[in-house]
C-alpha atoms as a PDB file:
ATOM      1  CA  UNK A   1       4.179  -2.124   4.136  1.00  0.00           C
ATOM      2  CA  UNK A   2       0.950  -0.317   3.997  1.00  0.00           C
ATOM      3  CA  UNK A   3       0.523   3.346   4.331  1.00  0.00           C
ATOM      4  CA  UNK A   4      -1.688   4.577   7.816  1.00  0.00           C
ATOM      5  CA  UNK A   5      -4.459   6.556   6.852  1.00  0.00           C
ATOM      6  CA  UNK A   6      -5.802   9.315   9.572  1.00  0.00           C
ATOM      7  CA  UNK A   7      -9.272  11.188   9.005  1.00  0.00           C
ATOM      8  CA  UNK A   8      -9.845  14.235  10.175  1.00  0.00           C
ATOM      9  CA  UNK A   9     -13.626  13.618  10.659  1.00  0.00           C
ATOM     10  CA  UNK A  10     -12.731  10.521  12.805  1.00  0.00           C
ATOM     11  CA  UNK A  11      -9.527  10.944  14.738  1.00  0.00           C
ATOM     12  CA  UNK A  12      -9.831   8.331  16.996  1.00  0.00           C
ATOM     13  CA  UNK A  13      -8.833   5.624  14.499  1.00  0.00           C
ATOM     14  CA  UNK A  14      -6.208   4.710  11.653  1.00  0.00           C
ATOM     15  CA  UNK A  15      -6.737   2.742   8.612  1.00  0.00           C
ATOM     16  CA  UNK A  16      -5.620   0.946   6.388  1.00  0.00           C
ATOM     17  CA  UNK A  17      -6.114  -0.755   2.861  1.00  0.00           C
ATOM     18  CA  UNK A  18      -5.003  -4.292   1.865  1.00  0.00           C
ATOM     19  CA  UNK A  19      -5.582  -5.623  -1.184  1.00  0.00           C
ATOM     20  CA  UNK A  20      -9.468  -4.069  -1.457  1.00  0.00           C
ATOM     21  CA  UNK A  21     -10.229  -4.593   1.708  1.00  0.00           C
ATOM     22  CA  UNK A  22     -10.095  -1.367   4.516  1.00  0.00           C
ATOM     23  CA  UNK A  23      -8.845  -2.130   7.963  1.00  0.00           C
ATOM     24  CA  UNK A  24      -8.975  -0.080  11.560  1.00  0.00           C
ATOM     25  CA  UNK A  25      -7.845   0.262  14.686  1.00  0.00           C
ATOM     26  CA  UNK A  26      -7.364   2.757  17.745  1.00  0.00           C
ATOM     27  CA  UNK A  27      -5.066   5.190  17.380  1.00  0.00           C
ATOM     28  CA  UNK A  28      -1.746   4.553  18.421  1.00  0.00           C
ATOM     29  CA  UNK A  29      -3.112   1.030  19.423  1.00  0.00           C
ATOM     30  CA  UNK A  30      -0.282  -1.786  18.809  1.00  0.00           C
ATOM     31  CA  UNK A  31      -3.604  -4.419  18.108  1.00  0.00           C
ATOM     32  CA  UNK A  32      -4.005  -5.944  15.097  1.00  0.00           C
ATOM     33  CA  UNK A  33      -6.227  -4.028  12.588  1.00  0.00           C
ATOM     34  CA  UNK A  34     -10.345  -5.078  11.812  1.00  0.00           C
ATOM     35  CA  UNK A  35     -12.009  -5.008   9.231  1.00  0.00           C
ATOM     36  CA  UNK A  36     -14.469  -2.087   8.459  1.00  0.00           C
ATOM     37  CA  UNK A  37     -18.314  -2.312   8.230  1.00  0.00           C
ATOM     38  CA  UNK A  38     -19.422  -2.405   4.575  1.00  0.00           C
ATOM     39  CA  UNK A  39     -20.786   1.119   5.033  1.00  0.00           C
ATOM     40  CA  UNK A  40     -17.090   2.120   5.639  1.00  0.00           C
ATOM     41  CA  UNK A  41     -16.218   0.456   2.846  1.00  0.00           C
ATOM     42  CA  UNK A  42     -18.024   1.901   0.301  1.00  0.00           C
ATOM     43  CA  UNK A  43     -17.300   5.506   1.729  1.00  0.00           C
ATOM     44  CA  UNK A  44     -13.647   4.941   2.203  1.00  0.00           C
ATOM     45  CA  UNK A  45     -13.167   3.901  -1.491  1.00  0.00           C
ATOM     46  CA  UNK A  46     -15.343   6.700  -2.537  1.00  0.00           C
ATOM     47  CA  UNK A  47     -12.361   9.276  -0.515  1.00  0.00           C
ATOM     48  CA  UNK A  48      -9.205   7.400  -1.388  1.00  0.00           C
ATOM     49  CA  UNK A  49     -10.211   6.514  -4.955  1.00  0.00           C
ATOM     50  CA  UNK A  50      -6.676   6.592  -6.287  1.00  0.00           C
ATOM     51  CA  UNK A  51      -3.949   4.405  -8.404  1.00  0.00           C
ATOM     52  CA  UNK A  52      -2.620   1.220  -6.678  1.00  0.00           C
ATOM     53  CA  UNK A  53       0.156   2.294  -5.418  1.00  0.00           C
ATOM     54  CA  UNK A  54      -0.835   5.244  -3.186  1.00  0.00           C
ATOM     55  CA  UNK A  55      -2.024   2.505  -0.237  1.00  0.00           C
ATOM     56  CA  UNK A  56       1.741   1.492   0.244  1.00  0.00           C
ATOM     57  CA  UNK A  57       4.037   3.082   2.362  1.00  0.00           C
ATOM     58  CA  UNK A  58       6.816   5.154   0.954  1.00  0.00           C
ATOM     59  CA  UNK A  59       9.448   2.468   1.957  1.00  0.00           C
ATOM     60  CA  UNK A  60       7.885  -0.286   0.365  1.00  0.00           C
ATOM     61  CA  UNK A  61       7.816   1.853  -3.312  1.00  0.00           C
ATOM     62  CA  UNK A  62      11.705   2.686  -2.721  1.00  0.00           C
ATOM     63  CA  UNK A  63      11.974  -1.221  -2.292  1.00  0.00           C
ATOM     64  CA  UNK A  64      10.383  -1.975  -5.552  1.00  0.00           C
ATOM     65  CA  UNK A  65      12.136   0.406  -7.441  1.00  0.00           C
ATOM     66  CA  UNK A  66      15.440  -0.929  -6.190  1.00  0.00           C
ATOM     67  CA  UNK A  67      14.334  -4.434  -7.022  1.00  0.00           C
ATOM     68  CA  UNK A  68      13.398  -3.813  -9.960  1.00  0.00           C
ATOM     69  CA  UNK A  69      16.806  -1.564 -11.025  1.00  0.00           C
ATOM     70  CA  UNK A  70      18.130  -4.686  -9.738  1.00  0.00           C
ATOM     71  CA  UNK A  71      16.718  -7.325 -11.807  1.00  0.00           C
ATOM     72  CA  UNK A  72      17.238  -5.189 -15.064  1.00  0.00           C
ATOM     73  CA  UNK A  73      20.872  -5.324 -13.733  1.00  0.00           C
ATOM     74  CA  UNK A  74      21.188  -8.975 -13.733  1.00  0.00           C
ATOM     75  CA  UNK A  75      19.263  -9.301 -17.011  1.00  0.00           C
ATOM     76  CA  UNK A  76      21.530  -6.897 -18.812  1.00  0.00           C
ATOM     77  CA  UNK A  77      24.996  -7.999 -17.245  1.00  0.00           C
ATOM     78  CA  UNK A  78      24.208 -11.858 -18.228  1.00  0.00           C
ATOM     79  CA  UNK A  79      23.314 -10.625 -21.540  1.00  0.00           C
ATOM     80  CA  UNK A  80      19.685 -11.956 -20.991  1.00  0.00           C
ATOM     81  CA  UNK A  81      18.091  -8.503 -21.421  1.00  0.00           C
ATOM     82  CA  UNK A  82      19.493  -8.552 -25.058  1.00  0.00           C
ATOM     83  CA  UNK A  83      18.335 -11.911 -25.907  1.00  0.00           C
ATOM     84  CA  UNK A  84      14.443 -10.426 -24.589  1.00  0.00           C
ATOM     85  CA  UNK A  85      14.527  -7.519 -26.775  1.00  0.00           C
END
């Protein structure tokens, strides 16, 4: 669900962020991710300091956008959509 960041000044790791929290582990590692240091925190927002969406992986956005296409689907073919607007 969340998109695997790798930095070129420290390849060793991979992280991620969740919610507005940053995570890490070893590269390639199947462990669970850890939280970073508050240091790391502070620097990594400072980097990735972009819109919401950009920390979720490309899947997860197609999945929304389907859902959504979906719901406005229902709404409109039981005439709900109407009565909204």
């Amino acid at each position: 669900m969340y998109k695997t960041l790798y930095l070129k000044d420290n390849p060793d790791f991979e992280y991620q962020k969740r919610g507005k929290n940053w995570f890490k582990r070893k590269r390639g590692s199947k462990t669970d991710f850890y939280a970073v240091n508050e240091n790391g925190q502070i620097i990594l927002n400072k980097m990735y300091a972009k819109n919401l969406f950009f920390f979720y992986s490309t899947t997860f956005k197609v999945g929304v956008v389907i859902g959504l296409g979906v719901l406005a689907y229902y709404l409109k073919t039981n005439g709900l959509l109407n009565k909204i607007f």
